[in-house]
C-alpha atoms as a PDB file:
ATOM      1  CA  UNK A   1      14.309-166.051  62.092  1.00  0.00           C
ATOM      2  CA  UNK A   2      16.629-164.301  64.502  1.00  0.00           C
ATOM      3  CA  UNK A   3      19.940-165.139  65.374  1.00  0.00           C
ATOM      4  CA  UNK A   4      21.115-167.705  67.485  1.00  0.00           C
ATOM      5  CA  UNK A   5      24.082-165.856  68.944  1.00  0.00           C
ATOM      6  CA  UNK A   6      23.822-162.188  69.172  1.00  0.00           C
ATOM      7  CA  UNK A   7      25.493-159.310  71.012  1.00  0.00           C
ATOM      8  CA  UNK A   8      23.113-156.967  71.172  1.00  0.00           C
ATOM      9  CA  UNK A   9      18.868-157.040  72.084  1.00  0.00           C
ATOM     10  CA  UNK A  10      16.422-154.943  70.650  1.00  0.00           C
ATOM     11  CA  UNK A  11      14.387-152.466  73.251  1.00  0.00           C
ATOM     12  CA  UNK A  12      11.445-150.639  72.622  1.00  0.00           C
ATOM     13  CA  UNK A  13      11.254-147.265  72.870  1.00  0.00           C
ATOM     14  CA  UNK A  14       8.574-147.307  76.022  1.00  0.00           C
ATOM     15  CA  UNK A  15      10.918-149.803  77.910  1.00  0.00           C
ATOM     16  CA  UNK A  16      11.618-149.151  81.234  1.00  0.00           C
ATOM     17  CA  UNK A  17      13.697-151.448  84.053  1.00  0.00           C
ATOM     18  CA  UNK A  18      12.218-150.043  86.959  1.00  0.00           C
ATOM     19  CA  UNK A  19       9.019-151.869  86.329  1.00  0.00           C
ATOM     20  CA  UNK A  20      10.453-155.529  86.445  1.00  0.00           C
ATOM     21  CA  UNK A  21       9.628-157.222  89.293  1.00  0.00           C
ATOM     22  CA  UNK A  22      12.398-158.310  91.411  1.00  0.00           C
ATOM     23  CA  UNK A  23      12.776-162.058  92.374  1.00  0.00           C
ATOM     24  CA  UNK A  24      12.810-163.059  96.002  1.00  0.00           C
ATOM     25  CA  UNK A  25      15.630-165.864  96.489  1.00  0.00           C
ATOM     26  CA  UNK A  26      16.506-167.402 100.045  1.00  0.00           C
ATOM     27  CA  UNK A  27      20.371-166.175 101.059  1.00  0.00           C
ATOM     28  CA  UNK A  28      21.506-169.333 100.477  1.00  0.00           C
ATOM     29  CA  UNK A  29      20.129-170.768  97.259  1.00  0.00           C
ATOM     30  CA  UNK A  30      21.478-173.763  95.258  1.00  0.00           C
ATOM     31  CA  UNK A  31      22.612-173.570  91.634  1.00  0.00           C
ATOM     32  CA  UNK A  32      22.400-175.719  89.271  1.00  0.00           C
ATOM     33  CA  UNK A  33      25.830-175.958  87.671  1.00  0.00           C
ATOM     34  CA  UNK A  34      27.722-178.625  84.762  1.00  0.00           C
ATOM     35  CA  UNK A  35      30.635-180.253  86.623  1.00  0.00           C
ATOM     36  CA  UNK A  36      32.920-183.153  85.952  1.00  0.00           C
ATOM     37  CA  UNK A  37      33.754-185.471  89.077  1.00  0.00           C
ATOM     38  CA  UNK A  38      37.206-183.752  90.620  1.00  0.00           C
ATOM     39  CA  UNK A  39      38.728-187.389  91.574  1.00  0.00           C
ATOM     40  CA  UNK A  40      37.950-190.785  91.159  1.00  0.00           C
ATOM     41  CA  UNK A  41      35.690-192.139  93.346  1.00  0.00           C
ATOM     42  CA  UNK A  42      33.398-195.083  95.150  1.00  0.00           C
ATOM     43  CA  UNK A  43      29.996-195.105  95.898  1.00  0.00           C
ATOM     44  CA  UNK A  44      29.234-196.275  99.325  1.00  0.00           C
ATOM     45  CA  UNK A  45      25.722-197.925  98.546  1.00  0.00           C
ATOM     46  CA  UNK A  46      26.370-199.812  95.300  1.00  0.00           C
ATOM     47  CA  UNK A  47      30.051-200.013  94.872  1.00  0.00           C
ATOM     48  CA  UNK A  48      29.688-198.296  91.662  1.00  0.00           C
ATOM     49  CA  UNK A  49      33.601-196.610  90.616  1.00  0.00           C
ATOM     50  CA  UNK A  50      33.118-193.052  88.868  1.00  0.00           C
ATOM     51  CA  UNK A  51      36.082-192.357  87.309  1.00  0.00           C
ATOM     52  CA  UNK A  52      38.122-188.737  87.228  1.00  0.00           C
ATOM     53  CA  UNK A  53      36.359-185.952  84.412  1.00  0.00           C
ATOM     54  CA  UNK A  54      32.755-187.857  84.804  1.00  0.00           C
ATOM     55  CA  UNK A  55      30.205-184.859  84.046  1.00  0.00           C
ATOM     56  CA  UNK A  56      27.540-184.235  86.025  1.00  0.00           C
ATOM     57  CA  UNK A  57      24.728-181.896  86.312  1.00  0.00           C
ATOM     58  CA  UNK A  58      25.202-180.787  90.340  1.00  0.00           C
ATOM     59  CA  UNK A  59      23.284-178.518  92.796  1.00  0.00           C
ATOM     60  CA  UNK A  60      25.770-175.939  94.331  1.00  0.00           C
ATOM     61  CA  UNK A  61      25.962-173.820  97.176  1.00  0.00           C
ATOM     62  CA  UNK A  62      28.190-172.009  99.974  1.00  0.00           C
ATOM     63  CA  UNK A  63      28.570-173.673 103.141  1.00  0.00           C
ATOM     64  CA  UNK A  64      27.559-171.906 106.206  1.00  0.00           C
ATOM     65  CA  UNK A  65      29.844-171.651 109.210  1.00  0.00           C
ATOM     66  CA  UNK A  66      33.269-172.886 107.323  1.00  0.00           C
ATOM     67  CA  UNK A  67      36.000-170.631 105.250  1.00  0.00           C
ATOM     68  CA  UNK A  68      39.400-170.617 104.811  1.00  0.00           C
ATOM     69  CA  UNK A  69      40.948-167.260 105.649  1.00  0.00           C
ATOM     70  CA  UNK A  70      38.324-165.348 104.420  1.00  0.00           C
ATOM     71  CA  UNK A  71      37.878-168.374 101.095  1.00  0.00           C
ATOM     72  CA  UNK A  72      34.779-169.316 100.989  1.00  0.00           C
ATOM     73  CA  UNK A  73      33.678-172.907 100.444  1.00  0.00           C
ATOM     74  CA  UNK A  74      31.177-175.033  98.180  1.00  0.00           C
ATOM     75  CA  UNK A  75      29.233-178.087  98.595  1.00  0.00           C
ATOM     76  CA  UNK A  76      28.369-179.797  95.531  1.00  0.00           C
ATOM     77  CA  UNK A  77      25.317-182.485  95.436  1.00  0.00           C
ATOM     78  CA  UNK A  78      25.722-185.137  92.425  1.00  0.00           C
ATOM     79  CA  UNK A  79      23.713-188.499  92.234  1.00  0.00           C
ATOM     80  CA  UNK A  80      25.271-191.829  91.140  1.00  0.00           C
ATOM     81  CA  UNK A  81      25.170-193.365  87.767  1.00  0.00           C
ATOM     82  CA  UNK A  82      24.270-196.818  89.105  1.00  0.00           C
ATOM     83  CA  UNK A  83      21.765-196.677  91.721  1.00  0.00           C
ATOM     84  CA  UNK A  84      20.832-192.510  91.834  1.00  0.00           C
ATOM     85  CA  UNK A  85      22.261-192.077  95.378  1.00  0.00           C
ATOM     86  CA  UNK A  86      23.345-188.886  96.395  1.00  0.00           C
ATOM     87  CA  UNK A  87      26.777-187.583  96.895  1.00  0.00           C
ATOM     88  CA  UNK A  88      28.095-185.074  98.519  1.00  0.00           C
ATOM     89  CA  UNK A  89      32.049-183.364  98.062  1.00  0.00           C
ATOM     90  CA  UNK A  90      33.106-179.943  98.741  1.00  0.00           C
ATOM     91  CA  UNK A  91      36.012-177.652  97.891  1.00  0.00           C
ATOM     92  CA  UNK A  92      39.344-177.933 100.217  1.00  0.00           C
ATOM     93  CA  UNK A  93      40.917-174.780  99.171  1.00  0.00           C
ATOM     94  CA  UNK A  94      43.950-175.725 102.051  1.00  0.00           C
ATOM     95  CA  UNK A  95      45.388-178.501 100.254  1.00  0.00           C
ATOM     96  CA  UNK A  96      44.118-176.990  96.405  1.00  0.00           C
ATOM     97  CA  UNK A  97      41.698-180.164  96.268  1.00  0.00           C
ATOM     98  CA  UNK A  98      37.902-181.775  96.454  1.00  0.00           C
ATOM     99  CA  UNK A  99      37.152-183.236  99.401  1.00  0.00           C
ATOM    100  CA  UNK A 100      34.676-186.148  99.670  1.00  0.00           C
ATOM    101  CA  UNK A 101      31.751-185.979 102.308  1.00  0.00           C
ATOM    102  CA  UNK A 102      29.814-187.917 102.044  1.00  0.00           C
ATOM    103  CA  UNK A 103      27.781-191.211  99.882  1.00  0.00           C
ATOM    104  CA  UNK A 104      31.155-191.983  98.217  1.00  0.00           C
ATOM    105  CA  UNK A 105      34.903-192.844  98.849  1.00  0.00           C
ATOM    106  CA  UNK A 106      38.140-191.325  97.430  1.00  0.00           C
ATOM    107  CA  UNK A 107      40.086-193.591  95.882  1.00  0.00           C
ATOM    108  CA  UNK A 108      43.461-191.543  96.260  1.00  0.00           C
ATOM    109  CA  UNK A 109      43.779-189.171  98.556  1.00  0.00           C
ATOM    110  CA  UNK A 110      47.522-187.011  97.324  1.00  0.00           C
ATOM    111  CA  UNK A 111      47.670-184.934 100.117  1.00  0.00           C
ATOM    112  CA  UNK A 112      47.826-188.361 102.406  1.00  0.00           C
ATOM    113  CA  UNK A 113      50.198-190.063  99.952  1.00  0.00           C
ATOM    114  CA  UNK A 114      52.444-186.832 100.916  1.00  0.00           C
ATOM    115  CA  UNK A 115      51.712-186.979 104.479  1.00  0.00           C
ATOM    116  CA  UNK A 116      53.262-190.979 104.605  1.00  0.00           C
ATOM    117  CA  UNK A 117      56.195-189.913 102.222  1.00  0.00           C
ATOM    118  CA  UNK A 118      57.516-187.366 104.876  1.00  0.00           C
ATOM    119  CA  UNK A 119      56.835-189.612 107.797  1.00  0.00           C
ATOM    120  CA  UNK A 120      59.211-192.058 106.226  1.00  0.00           C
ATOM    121  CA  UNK A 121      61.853-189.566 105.617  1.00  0.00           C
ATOM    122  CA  UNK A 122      61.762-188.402 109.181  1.00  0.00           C
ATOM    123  CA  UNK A 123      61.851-192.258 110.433  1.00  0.00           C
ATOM    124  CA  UNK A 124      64.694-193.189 108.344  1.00  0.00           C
ATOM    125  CA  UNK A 125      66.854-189.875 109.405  1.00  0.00           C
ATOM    126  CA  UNK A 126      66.396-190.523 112.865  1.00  0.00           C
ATOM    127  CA  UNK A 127      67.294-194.131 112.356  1.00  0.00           C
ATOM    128  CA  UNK A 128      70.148-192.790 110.685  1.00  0.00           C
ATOM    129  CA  UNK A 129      71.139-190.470 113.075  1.00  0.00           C
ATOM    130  CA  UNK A 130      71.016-193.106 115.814  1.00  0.00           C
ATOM    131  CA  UNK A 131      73.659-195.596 114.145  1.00  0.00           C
ATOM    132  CA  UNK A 132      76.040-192.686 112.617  1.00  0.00           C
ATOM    133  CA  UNK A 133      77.136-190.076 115.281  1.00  0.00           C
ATOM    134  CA  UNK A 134      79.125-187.925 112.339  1.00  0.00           C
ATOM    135  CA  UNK A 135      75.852-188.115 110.441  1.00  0.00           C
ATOM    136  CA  UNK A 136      73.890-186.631 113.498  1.00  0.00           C
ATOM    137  CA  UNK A 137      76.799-184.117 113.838  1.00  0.00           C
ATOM    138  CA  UNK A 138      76.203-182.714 109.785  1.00  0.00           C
ATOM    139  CA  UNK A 139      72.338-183.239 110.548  1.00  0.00           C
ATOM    140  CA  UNK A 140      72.516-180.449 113.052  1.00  0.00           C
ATOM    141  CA  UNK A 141      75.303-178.144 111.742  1.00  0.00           C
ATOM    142  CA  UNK A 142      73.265-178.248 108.339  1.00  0.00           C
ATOM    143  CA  UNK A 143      70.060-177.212 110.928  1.00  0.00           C
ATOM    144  CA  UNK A 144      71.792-174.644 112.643  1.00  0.00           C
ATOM    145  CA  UNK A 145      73.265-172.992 109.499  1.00  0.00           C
ATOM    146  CA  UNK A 146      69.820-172.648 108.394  1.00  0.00           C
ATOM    147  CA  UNK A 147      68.325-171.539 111.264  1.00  0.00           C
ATOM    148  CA  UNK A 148      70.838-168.779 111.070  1.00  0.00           C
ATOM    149  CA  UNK A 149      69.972-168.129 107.543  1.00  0.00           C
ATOM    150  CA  UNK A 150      66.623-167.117 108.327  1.00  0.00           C
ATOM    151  CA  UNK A 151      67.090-165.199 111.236  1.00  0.00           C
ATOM    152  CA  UNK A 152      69.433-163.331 109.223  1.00  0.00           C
ATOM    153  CA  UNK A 153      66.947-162.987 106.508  1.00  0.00           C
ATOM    154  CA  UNK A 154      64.133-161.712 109.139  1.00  0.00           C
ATOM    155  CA  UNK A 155      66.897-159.038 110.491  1.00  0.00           C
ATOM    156  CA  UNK A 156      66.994-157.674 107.341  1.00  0.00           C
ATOM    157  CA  UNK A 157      63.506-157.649 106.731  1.00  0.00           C
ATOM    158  CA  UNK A 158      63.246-155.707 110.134  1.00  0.00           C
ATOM    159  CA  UNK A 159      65.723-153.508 109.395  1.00  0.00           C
ATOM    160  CA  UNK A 160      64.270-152.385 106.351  1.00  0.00           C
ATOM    161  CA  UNK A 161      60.684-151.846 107.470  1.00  0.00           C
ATOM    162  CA  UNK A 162      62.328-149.464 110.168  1.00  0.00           C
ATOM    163  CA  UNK A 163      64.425-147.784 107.272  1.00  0.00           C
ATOM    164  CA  UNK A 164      60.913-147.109 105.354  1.00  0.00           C
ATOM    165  CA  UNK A 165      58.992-146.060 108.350  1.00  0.00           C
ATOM    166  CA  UNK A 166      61.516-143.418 109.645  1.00  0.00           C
ATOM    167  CA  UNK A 167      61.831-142.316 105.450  1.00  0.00           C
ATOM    168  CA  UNK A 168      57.650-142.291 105.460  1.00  0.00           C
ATOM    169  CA  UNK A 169      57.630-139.994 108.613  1.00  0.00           C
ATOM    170  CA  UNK A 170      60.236-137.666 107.892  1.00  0.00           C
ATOM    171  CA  UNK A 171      58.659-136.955 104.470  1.00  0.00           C
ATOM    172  CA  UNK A 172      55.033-136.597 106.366  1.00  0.00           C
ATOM    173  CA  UNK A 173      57.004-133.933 108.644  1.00  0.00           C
ATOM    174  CA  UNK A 174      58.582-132.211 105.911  1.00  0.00           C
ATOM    175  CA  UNK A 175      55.004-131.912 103.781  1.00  0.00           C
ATOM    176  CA  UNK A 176      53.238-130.808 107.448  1.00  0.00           C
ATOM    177  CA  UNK A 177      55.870-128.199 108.111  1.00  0.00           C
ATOM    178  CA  UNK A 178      55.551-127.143 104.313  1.00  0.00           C
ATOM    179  CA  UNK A 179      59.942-126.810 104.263  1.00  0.00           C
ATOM    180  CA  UNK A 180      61.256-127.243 100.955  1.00  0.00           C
ATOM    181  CA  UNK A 181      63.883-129.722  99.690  1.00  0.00           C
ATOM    182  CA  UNK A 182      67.700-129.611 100.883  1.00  0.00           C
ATOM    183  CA  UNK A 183      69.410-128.727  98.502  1.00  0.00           C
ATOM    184  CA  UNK A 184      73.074-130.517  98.180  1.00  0.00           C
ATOM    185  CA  UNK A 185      76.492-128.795  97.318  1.00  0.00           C
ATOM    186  CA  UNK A 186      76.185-129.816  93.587  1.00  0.00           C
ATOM    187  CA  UNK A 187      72.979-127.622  93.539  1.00  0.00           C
ATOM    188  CA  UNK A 188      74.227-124.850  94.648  1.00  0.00           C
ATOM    189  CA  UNK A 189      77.178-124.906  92.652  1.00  0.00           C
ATOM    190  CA  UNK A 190      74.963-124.915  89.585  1.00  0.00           C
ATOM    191  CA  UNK A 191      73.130-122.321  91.155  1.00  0.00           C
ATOM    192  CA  UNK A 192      76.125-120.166  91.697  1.00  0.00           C
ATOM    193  CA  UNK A 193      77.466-120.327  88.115  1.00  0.00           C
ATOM    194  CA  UNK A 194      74.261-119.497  86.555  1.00  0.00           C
ATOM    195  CA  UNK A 195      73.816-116.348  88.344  1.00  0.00           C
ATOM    196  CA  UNK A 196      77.342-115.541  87.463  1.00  0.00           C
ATOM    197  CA  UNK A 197      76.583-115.899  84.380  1.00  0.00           C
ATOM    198  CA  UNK A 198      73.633-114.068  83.945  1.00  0.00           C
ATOM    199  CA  UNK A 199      75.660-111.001  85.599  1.00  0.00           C
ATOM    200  CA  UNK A 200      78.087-111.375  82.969  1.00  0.00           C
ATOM    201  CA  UNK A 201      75.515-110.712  80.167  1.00  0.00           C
ATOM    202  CA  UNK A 202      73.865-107.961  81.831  1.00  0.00           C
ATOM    203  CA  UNK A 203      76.870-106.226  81.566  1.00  0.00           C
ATOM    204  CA  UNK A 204      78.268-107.113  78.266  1.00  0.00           C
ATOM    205  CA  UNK A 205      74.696-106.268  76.505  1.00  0.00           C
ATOM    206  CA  UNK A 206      72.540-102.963  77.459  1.00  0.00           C
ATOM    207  CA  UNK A 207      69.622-101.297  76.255  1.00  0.00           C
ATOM    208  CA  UNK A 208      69.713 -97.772  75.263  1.00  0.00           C
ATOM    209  CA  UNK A 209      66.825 -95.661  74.379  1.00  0.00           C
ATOM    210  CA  UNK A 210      67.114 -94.172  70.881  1.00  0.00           C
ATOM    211  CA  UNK A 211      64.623 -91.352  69.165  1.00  0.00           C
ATOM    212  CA  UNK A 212      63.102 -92.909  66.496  1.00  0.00           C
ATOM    213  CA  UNK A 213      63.741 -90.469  63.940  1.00  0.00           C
ATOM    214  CA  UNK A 214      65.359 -86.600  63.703  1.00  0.00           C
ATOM    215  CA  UNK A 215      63.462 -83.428  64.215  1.00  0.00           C
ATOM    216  CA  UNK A 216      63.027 -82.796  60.112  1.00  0.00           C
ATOM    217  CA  UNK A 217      61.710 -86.537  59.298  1.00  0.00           C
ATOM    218  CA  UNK A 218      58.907 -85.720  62.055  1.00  0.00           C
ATOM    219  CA  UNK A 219      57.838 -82.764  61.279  1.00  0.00           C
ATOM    220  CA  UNK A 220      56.128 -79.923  63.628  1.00  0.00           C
ATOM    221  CA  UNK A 221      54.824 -82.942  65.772  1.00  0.00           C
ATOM    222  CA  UNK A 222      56.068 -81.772  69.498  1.00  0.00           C
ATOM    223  CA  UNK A 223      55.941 -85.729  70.883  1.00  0.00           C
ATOM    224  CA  UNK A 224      59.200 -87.702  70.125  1.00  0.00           C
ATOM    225  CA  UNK A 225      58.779 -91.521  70.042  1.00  0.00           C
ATOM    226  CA  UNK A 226      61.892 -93.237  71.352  1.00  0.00           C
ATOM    227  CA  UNK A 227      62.780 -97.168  70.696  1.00  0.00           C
ATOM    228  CA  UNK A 228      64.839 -99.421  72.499  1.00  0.00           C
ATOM    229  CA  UNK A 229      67.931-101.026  71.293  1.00  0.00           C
ATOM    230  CA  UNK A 230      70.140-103.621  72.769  1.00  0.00           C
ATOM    231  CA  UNK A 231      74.036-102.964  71.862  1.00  0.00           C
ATOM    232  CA  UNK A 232      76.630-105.261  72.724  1.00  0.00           C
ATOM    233  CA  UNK A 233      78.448-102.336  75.015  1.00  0.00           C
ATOM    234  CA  UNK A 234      77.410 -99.774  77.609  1.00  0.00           C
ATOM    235  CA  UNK A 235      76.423 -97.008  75.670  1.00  0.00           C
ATOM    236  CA  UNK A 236      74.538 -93.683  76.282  1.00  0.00           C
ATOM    237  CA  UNK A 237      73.907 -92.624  72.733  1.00  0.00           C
ATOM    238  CA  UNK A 238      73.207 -94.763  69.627  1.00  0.00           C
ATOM    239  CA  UNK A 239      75.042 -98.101  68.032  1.00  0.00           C
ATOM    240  CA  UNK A 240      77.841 -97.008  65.764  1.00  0.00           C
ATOM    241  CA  UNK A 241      78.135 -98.150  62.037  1.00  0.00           C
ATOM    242  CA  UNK A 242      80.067-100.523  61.073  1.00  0.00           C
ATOM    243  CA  UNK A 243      82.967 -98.950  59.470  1.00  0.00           C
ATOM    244  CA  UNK A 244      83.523 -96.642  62.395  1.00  0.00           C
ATOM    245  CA  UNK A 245      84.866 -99.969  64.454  1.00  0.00           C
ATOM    246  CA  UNK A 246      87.223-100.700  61.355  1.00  0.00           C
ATOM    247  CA  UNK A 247      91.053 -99.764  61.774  1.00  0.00           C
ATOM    248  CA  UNK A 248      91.940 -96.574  59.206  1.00  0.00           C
ATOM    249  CA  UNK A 249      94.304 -99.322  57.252  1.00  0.00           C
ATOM    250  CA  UNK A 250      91.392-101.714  56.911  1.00  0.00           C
ATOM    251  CA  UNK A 251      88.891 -98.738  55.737  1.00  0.00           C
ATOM    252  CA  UNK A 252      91.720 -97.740  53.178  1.00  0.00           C
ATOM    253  CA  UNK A 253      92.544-101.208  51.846  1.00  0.00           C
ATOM    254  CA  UNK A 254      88.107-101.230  51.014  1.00  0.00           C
ATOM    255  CA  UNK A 255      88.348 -98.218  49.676  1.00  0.00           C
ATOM    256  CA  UNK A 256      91.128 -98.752  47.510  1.00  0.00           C
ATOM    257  CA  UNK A 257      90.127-102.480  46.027  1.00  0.00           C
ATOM    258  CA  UNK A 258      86.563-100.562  45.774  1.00  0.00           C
ATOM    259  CA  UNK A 259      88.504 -97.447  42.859  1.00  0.00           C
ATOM    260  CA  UNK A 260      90.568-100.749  41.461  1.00  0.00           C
ATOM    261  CA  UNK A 261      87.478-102.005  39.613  1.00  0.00           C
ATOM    262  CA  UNK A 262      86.991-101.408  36.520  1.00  0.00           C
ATOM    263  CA  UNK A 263      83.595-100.144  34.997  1.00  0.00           C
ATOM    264  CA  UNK A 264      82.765-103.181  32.524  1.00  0.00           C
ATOM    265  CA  UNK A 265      80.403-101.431  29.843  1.00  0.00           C
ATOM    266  CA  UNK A 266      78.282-103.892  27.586  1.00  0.00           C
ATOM    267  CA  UNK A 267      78.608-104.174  24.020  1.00  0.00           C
ATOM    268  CA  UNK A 268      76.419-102.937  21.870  1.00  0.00           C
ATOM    269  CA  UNK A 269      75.296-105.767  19.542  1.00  0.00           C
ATOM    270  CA  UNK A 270      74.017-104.496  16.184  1.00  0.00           C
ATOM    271  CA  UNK A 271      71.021-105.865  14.725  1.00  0.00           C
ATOM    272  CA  UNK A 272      71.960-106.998  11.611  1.00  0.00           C
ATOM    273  CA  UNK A 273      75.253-109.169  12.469  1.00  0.00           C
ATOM    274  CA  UNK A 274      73.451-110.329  15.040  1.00  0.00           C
ATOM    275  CA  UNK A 275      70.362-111.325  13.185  1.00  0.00           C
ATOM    276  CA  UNK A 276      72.650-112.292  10.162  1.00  0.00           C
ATOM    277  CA  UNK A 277      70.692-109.839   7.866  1.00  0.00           C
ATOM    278  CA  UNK A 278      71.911-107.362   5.544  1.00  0.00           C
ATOM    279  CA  UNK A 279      69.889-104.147   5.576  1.00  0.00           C
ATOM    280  CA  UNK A 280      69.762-102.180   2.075  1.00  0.00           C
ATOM    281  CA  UNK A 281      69.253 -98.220   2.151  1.00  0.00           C
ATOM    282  CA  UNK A 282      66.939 -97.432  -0.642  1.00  0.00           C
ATOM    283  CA  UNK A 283      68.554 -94.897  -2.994  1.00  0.00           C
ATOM    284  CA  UNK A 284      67.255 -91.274  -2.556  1.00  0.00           C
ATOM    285  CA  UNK A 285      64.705 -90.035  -5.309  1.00  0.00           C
ATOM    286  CA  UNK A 286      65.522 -86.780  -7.129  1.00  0.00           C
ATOM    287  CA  UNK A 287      63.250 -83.625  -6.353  1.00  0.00           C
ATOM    288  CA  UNK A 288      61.722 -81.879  -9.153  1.00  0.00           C
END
């Protein structure tokens, strides 16, 4: 028996797509979908209530003709529990709801509830306003001050899409007129010292060609093979030793501590105190 949940399907060798036949669906097909009711609702024909999270199994599809900047929206086809008449709701992607079309009533309605709320707000201001000049007088400052906020808010927003459009077409100019990038005074400065300094090694360190041996290490052989070396002063000929740059006191003083030394010579350990062993010399035997 084969699994009941599996990731991957066995093909056959000699299986090829191309020879399934393709199913012919109208453009606007319903689906059958699981659903629970949105809201709570009313049926119109029996006065059954459905309550909120009811599931259902509903036909779905796209309504023609309606969207909601560019949203598209569903109509979904239930059937009540009581008598089997069909309802009819669709999405309301403007207020984030359900909206109920048609065979049943919404009970609530939030966006409405809303719609009351503020009309009593603006009622009671204005009634407000009427028996309180002062109040009237903060009502307005309060709406100018805001007013002002957001045209100062859109300035800015203005001003900056100018900023980026004048930065976007100077950089198109500069990459269609292939210049290269300006440089600032801290740039060159850099620039400046390193060249400086690069002169400065070229003339503290040179490189002299040197033969690579003498005429009586080569032998007859009439091509001479030079080498370079780098010395840390202008210099035609070779490097000099070392103890040609020393002072004549310093070459003394080396020379002297050099005689001071004394030759340590090592002992000569005999064999038998150092083995601990007495050697005998056997006595000499007369000649006849």
């Amino acid at each position: 028996m084969s699994e009941r949940k599996v990731l991957n399907k066995y093909f056959p060798p000699d299986f090829d797509p191309s020879l399934i036949p393709r199913r012919r669906q109208p453009k606007n097909s319903q689906q059958v979908v699981r659903l629970m009711a949105p809201f709570s609702m009313r049926c119109n024909t029996c006065g059954e209530y459905i309550y909120k999270g009811k599931k259902f199994n509903a036909r779905k599809e796209t309504v023609e003709g309606e969207d909601y900047y560019g949203i598209k929206i569903f109509r979904f086809y239930i059937k009540c529990t009581l008598c089997s008449a069909e309802i009819t709701f669709k999405t309301d992607p403007k207020n984030t709801d359900y909206l109920a079309e048609h065979g049943a009533s919404r009970n609530f309605e939030p966006w409405r509830e809303e719609q009351a709320v503020e009309e009593e707000d603006r009622l009671a201001k204005l009634e407000e306003e009427e028996n309180n000049p002062m109040k009237a007088l903060e009502n307005r400052t309060v709406d100018s001050k805001r007013e002002m906020d957001i045209l100062d808010a859109l300035q800015d927003i203005r001003a900056r899409n100018a900023r980026n459009e004048r930065v976007g077409q100077s950089v198109d100019l500069v990459e269609r007129l292939g210049l290269e990038e300006i440089e600032t005074e801290e740039d060159l400065a850099k620039k400046r010292a390193e060249e400086e300094d690069e002169r400065l090694v070229r003339e503290v360190f040179s490189k002299v060609s040197v033969p690579a041996g003498s005429s009586s290490e080569a032998g007859p052989s009439t091509e001479t093979s030079t080498k370079v070396v780098t010395v840390k002063r202008k210099a035609d000929g070779m490097e000099p030793e070392l103890k040609s740059l020393l002072s004549d006191a310093t070459r003394e003083l080396i020379a002297s501590k050099a005689a001071a030394v004394p030759v340590v010579k090592k002992r000569k350990t005999e064999l038998k105190n150092s083995l601990g062993i007495k050697i005998k010399k056997a006595p000499a035997k007369a000649v006849v």
